[in-house]
C-alpha atoms as a PDB file:
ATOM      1  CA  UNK A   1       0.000   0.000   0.000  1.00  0.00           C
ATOM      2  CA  UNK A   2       1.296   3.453  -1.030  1.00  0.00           C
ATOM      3  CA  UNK A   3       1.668   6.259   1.595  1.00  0.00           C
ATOM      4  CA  UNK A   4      -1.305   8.044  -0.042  1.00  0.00           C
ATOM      5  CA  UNK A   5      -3.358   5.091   0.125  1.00  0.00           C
ATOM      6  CA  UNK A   6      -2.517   4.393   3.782  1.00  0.00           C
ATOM      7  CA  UNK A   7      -3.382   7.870   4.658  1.00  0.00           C
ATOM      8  CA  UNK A   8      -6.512   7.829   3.135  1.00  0.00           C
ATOM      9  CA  UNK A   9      -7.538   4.297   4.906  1.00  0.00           C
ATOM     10  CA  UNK A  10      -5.966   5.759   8.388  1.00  0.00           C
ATOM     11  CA  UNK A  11      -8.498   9.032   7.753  1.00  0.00           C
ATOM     12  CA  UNK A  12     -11.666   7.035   6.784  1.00  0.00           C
ATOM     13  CA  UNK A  13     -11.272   4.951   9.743  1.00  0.00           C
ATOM     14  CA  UNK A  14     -11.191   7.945  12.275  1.00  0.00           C
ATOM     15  CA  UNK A  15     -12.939  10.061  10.532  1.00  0.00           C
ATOM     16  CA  UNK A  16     -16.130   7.681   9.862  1.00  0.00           C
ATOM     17  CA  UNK A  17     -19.148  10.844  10.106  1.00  0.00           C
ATOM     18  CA  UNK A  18     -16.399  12.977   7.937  1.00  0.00           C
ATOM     19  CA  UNK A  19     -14.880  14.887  10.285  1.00  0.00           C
ATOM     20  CA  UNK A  20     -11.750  15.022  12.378  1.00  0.00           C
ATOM     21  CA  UNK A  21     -10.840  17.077  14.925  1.00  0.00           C
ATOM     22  CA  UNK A  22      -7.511  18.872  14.636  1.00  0.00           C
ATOM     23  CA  UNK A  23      -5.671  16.878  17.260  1.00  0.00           C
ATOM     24  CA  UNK A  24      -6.706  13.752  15.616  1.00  0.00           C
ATOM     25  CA  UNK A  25      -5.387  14.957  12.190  1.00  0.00           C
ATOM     26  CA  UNK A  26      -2.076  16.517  14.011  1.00  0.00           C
ATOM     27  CA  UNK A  27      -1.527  12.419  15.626  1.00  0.00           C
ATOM     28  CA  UNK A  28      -2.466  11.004  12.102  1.00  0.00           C
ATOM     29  CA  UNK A  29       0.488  13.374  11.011  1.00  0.00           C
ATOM     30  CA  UNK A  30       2.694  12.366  13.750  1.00  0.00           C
ATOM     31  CA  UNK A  31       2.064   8.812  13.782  1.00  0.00           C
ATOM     32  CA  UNK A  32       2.866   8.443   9.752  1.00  0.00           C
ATOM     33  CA  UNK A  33       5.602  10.895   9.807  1.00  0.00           C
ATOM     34  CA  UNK A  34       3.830  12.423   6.998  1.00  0.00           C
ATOM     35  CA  UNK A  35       3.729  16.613   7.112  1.00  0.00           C
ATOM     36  CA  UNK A  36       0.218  18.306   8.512  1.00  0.00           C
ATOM     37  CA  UNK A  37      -0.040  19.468   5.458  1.00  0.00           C
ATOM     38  CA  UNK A  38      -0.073  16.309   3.369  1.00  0.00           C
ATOM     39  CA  UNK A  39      -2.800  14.892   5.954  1.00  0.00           C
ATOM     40  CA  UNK A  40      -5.136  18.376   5.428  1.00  0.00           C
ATOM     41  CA  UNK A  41      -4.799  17.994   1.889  1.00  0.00           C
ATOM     42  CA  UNK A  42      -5.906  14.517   2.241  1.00  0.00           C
ATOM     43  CA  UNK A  43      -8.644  15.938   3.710  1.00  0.00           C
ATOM     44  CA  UNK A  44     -10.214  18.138   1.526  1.00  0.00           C
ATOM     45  CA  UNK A  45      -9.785  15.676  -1.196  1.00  0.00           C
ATOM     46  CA  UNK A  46     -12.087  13.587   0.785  1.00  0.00           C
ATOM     47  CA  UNK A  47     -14.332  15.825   1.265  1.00  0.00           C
ATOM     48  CA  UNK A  48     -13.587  15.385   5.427  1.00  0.00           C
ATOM     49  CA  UNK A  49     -13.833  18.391   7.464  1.00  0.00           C
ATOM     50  CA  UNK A  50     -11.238  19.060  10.136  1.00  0.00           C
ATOM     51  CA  UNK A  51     -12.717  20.655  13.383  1.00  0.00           C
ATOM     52  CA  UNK A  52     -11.151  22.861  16.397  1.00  0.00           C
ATOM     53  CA  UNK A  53      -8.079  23.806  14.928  1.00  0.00           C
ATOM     54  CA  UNK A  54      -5.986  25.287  17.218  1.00  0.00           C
ATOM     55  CA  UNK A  55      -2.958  26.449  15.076  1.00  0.00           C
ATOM     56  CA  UNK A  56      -4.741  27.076  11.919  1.00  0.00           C
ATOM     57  CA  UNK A  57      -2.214  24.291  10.529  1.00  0.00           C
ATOM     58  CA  UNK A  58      -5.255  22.829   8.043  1.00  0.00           C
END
């Protein structure tokens, strides 16, 4: 499974009602040593919508 892929599989299962909150997304990040960036990307591709952002990061 590409990094993309696995990503997108990670998101769908924590993000089941299509949303995520920002810490969630920030872990995701962290977890898959992937940048915030790539993860909020992710997420608008999806169509998931991240909630509470405390940085503004997405």
């Amino acid at each position: 499974m590409d990094r993309k892929a696995e990503i997108m599989e990670r998101l769908k299962q924590i993000a089941g009602d299509g949303r995520i909150s920002c810490i969630e997304a920030r872990k995701l990040a962290e977890e898959l040593q992937v940048p915030p960036r790539e993860v909020g990307a992710l997420c608008d591709e999806m169509g998931i919508k991240i909630f509470a952002c405390e940085l503004g990061c997405f």
